[in-house]
Protein backbone atom coordinates (compact mmCIF):
# COMPACT_ATOMS: atom_id res chain seq x y z
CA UNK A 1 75.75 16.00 -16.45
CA UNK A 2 79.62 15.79 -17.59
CA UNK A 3 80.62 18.26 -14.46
CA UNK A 4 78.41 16.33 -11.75
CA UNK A 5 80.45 13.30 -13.51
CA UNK A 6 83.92 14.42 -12.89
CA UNK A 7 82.85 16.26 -9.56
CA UNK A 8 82.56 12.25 -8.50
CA UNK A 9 85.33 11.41 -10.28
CA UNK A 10 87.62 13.70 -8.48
CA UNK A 11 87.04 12.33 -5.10
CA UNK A 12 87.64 8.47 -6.10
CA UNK A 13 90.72 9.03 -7.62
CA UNK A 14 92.06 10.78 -4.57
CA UNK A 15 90.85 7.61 -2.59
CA UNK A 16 92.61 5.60 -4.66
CA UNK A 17 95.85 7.59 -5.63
CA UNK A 18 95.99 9.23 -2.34
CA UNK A 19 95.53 12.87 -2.89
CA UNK A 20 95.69 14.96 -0.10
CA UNK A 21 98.68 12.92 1.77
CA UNK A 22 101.27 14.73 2.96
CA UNK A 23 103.40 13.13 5.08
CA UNK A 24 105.98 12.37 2.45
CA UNK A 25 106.35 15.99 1.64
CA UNK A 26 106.19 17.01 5.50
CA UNK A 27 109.41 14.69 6.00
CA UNK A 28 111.45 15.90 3.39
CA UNK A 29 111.26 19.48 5.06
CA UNK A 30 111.77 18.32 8.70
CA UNK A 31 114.83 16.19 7.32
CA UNK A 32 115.60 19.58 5.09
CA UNK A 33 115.60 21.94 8.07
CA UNK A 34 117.63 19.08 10.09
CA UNK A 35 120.52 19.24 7.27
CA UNK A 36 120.23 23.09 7.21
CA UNK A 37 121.05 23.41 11.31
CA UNK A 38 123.93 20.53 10.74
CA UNK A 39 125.40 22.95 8.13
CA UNK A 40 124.98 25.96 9.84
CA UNK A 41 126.62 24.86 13.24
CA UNK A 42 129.40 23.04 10.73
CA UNK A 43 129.65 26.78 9.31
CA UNK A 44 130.28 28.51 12.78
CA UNK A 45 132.40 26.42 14.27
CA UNK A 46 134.75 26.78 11.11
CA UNK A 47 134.26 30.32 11.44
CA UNK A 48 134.87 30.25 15.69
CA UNK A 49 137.89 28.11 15.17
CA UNK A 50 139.68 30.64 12.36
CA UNK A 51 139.12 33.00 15.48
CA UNK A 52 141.80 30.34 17.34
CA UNK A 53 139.10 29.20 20.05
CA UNK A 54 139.19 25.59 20.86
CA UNK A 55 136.28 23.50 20.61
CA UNK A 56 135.35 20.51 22.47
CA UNK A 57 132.90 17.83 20.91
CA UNK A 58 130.14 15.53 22.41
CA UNK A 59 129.32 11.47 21.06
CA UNK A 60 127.74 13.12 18.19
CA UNK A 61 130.26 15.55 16.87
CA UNK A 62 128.05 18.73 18.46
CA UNK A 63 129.49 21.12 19.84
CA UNK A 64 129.50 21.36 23.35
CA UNK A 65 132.10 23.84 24.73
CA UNK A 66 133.72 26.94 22.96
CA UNK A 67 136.85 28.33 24.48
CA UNK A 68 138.55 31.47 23.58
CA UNK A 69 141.04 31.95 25.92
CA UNK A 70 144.37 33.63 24.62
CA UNK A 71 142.11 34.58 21.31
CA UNK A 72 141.50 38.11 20.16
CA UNK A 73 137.97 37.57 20.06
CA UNK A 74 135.58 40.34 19.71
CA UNK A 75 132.18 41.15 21.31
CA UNK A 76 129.85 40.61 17.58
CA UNK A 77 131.91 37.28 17.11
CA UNK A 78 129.88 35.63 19.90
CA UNK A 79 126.61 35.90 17.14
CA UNK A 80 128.15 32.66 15.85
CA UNK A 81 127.74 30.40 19.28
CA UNK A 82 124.06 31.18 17.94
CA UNK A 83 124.46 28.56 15.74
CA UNK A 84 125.75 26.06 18.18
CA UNK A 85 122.57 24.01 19.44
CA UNK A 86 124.00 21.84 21.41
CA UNK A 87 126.68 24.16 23.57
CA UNK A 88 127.13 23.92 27.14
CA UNK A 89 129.90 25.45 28.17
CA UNK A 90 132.19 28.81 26.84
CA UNK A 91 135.66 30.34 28.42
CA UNK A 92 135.96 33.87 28.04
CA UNK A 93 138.77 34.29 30.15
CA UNK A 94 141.33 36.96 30.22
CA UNK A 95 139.79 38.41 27.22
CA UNK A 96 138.63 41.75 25.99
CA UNK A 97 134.50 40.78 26.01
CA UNK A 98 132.29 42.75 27.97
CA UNK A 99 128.94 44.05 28.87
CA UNK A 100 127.49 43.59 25.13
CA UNK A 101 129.16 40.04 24.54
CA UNK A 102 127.32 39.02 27.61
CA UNK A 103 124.02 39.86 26.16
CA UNK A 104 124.70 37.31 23.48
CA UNK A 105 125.40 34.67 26.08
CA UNK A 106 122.17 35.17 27.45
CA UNK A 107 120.28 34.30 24.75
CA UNK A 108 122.06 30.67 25.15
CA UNK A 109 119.57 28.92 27.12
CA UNK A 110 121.40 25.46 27.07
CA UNK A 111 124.56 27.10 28.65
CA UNK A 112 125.66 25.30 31.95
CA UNK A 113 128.89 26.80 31.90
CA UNK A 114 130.43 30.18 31.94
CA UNK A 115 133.97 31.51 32.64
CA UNK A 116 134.41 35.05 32.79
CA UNK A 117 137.02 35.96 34.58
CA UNK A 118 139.04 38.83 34.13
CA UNK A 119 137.07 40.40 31.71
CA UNK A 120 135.69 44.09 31.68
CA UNK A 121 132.35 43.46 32.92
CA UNK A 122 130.14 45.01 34.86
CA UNK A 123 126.83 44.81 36.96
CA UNK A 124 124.72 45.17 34.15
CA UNK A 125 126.37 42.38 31.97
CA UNK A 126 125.76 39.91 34.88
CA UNK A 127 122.10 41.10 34.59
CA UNK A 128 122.14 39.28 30.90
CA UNK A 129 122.73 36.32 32.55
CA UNK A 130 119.98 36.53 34.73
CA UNK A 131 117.61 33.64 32.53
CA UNK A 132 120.44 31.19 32.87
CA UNK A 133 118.57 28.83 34.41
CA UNK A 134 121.00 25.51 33.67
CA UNK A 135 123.75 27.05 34.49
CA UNK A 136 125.88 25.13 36.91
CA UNK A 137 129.17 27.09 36.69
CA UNK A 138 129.84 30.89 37.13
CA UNK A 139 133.56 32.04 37.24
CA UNK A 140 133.93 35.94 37.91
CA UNK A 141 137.74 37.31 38.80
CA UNK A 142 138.37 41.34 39.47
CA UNK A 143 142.39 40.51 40.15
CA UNK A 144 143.29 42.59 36.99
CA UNK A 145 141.04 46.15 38.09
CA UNK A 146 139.00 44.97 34.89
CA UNK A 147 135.59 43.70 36.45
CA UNK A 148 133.40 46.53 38.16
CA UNK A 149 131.17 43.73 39.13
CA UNK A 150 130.27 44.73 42.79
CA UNK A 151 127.31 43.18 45.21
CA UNK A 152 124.70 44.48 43.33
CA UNK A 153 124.95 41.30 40.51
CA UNK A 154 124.35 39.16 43.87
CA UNK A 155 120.95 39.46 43.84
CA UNK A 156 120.81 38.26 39.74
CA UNK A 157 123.59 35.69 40.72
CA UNK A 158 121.43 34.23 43.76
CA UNK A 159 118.76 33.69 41.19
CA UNK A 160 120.59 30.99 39.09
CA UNK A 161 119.02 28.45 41.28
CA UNK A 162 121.12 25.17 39.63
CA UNK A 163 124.66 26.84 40.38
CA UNK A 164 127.24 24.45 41.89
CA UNK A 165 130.34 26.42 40.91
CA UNK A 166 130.81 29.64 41.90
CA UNK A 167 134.26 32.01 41.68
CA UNK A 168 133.70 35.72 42.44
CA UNK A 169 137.88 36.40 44.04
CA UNK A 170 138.80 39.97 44.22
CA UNK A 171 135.08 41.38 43.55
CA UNK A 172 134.03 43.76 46.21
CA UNK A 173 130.90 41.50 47.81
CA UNK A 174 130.82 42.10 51.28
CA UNK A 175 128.73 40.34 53.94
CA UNK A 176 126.04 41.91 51.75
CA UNK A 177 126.41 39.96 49.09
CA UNK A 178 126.74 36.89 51.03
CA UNK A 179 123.85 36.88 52.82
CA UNK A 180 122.24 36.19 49.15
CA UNK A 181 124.22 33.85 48.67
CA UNK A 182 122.27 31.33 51.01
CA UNK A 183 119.52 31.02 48.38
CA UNK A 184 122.10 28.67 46.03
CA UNK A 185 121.20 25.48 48.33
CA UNK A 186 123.19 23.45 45.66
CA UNK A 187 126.51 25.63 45.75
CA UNK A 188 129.51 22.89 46.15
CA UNK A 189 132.55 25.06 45.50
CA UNK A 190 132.57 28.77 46.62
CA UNK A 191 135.77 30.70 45.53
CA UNK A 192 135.79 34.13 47.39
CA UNK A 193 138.89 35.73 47.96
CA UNK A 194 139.59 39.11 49.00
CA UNK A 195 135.88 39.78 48.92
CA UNK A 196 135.98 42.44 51.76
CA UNK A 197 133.77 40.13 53.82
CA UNK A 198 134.10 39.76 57.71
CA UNK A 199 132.78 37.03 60.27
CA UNK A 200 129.49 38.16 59.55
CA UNK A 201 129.87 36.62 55.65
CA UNK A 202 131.50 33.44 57.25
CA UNK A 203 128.33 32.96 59.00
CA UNK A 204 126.27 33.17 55.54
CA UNK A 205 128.54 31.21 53.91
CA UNK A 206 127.96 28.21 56.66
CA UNK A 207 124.26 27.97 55.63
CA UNK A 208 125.66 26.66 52.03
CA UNK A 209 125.35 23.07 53.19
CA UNK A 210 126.62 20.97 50.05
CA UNK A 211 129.73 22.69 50.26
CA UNK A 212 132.41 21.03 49.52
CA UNK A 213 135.62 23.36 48.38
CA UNK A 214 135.58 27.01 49.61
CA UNK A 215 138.36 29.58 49.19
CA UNK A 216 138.53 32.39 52.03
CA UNK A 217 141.79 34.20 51.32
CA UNK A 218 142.72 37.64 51.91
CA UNK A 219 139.50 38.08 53.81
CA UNK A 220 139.51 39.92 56.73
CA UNK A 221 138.44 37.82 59.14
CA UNK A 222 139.09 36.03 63.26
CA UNK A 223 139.35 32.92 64.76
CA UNK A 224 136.38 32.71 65.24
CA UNK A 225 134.44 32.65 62.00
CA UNK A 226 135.67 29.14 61.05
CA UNK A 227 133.68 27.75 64.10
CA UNK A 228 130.55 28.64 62.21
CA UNK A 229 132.16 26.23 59.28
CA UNK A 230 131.51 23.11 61.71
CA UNK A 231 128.65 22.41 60.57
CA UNK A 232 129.66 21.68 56.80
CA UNK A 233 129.95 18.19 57.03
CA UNK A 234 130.99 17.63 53.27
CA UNK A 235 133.60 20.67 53.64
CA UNK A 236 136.67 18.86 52.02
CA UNK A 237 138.90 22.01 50.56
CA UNK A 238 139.70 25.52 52.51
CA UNK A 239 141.76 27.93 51.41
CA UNK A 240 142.63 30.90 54.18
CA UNK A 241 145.76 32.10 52.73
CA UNK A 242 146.80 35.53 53.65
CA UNK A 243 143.66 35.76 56.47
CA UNK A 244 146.16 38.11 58.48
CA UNK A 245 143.59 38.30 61.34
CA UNK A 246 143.74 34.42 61.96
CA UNK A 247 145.92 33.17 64.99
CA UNK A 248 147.05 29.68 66.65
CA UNK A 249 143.18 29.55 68.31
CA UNK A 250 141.35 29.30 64.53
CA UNK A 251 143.29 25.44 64.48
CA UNK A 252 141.59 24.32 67.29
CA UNK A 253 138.28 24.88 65.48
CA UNK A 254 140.00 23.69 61.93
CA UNK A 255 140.54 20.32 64.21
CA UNK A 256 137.28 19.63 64.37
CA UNK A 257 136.87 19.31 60.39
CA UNK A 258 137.84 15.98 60.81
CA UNK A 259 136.32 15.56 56.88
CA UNK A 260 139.30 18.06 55.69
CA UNK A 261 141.34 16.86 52.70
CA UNK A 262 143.10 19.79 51.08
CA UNK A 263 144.24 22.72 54.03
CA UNK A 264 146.42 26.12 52.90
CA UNK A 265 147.35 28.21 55.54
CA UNK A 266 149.82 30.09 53.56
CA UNK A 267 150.95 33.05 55.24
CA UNK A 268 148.42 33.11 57.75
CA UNK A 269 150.84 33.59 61.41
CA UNK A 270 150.32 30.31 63.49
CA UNK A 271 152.79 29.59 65.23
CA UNK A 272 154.30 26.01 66.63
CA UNK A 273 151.58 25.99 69.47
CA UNK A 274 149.11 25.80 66.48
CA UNK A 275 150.40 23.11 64.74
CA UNK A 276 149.71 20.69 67.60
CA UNK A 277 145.80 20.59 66.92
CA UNK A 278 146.64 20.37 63.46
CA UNK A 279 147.73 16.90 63.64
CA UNK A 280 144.06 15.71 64.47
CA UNK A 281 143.08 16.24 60.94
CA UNK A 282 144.15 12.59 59.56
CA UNK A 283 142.41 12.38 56.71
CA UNK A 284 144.44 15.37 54.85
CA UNK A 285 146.31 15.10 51.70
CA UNK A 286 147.56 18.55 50.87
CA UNK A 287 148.84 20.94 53.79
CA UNK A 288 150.12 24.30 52.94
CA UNK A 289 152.13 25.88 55.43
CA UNK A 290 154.18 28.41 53.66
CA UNK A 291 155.40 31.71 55.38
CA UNK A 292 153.86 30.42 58.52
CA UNK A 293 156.06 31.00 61.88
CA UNK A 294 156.93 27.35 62.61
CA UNK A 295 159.87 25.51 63.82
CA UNK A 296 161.72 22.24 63.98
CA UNK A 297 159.22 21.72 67.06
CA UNK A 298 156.37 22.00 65.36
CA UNK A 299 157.00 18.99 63.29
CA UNK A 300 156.21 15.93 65.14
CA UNK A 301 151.90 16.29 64.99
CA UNK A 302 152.58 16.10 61.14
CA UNK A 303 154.12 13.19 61.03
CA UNK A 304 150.84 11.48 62.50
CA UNK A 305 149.60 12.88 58.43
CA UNK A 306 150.24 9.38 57.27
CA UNK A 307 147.67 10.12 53.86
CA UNK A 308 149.40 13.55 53.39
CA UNK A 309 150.69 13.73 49.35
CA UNK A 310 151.79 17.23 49.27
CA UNK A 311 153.28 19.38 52.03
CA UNK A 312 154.67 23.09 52.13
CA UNK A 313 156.91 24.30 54.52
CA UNK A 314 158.81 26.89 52.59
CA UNK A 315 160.02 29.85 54.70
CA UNK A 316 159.84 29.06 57.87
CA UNK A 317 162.26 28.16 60.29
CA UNK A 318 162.53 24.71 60.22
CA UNK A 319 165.94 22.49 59.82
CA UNK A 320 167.68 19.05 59.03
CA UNK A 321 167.26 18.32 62.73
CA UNK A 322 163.44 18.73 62.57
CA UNK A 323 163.18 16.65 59.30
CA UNK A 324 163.37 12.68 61.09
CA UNK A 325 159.27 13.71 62.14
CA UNK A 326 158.71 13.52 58.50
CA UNK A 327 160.02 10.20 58.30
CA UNK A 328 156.75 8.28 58.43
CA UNK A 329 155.19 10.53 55.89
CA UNK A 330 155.57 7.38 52.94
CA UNK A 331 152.66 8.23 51.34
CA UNK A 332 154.15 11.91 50.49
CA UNK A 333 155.00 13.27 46.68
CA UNK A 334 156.41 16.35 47.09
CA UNK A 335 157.50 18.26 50.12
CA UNK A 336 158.69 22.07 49.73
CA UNK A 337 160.97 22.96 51.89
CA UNK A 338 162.59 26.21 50.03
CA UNK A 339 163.79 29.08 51.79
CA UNK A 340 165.00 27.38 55.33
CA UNK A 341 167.34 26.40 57.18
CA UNK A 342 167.33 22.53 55.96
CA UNK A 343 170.66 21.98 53.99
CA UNK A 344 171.30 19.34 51.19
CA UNK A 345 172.83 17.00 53.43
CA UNK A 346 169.18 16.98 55.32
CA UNK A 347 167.42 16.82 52.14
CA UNK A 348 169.58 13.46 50.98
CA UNK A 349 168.92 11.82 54.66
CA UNK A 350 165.10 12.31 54.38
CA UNK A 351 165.36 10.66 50.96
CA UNK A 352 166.94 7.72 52.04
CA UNK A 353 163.57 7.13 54.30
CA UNK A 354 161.24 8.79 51.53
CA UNK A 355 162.80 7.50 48.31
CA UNK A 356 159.30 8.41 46.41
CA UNK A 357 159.06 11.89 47.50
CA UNK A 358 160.10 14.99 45.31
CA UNK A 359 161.75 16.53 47.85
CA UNK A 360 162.27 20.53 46.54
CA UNK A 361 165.10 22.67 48.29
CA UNK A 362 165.82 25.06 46.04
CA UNK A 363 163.41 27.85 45.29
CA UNK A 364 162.21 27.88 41.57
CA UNK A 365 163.78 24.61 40.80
């Protein structure tokens, strides 16, 4: 009789007392666990910047971006960005990090950023990164002999469907590699130099739609390979510095990018019979035309430039009795004209009409 008592006992105290509740208790250990990440990430990013990285912050005080360039960071430091929740972005740059340290960064699903260049990677380290799938920003570099990265990471690259950013200069790609490159629909800014591609590449390249800054130099290609870039109506940057092959016919088809805003043709041998279709593009605001084979009479279709901020005509053969065509060039900051045959007495006219423009005649001043 006394145990069938308390057996009804039991339950009508825990109907009125509450027994059996636990969402108090299930608070204090979300709240718990909350605390414990907060001091863990506080932890590491002590520990990342006694390594000399910088860190940048978002509203909240996460982190959000670790760089370690000019640090002597090693490959099992990278275990702490672990601890980082929140991080987005990490610059690897120029150091010693390689195949293993990229294995880390794959585990870093949140990353949207990654800057690699020069550093001792190879194709099997870009495979690491291959379930990166928010990541917007890939920067690869083989200009120190470091990288072995080669066409075969093209296929893991062409993958990272969200990319908008990508730098792969001195890596040998090919037209290979480029004709993967068509699958990154989003791709804005392509940075390709010395690739070893030819026309064939150029053509890939033109399927990339959204693009909006691409870097050719030191590729090995003709004239005619920018006509396939017509059709890249957002195309607002090109870079075809050193292109060797290129002659006064490739600005007849640069012309026609009427959209063009930023133009280096840096020792790329046009001549003053090029320059006159050159004049058609309006809307530019940076012309490079550095080690190029012009003259005092190629100056006049520049001065129809009127938006043009920055120009470079170092080395070539212009003089003070070419500079009056620049006169109408008010909108310009700095104008290079090192290495010619324009004296100081030219330079001091020209200022006169340009009193706003840093007018450079010395080289390395």
């Amino acid at each position: 009789m006394i145990r069938c008592q308390k057996a009804l006992l039991v339950p009508a105290l825990c109907g009125l007392l509450g027994c059996g509740q636990v969402d108090a208790p299930k608070k204090v250990v979300v709240e718990s666990r909350t605390f414990a990440q907060d001091k863990n990430s506080s932890l590491a990013a002590n520990e990342i910047e006694a390594l000399g990285a910088k860190l940048r912050h978002d509203g909240n005080n996460a982190v959000i971006e670790v760089d370690f360039r000019d640090t002597d960071v090693r490959e099992d430091d990278l275990v702490l960005l672990s601890s980082l929740p929140r991080l987005r972005s990490v610059i690897l740059a120029g150091t010693s990090v390689g195949d293993v340290g990229l294995a880390t960064l794959g585990e870093i699903k949140t990353l949207e950023n990654a800057d690699l260049r020069e550093c001792p990677i190879s194709d099997d380290g870009i495979l690491q990164l291959g379930t990166l799938r928010e990541l917007k920003v890939l920067k690869l570099s083989g200009k120190n002999g470091k990288s072995s990265v080669s066409e075969t990471s093209m296929s893991t690259i062409a993958a990272l469907e969200n990319l908008k950013v990508l730098a792969i200069d001195f890596l040998p790609m090919g037209d290979s590699g480029m004709a993967q490159i068509v699958k990154l629909d989003r791709l804005e800014e392509l940075y390709a130099a010395n690739t070893g591609i030819s026309d064939l590449g150029v053509e890939s390249i033109a399927e990339l739609g959204q693009l909006r800054k691409l870097r050719l130099a030191q590729n090995a290609i003709n004239s005619n390979a920018i006509e396939s870039l017509l059709g890249l109506g957002k195309l607002v940057e090109l870079d075809l510095s050193e292109c060797t092959r290129l002659n006064d016919e490739v600005t007849t088809s640069l012309a026609k990018l009427k959209q063009l805003k930023k133009l280096n043709l840096w020792r790329v041998p046009i001549t003053d019979v090029g320059i006159d279709s050159l004049g058609q593009l309006v809307a530019l605001e940076s012309l490079n035309l550095d080690n190029t084979s012009i003259s005092d009479a190629g100056l006049p279709p520049l001065g129809k430039l009127h938006q043009l901020t920055f120009l470079h005509l170092g080395s070539t053969s212009i003089s003070d009795a070419g500079l009056p065509s620049l006169q109408m060039l008010t909108n310009l900051q700095d104008l290079i004209v090192t290495r010619t045959q324009v004296t100081k007495q030219g330079v001091g006219e020209l200022q006169v009409k340009l009193p706003k423009t840093k007018i450079q005649l010395k080289f390395g001043t």
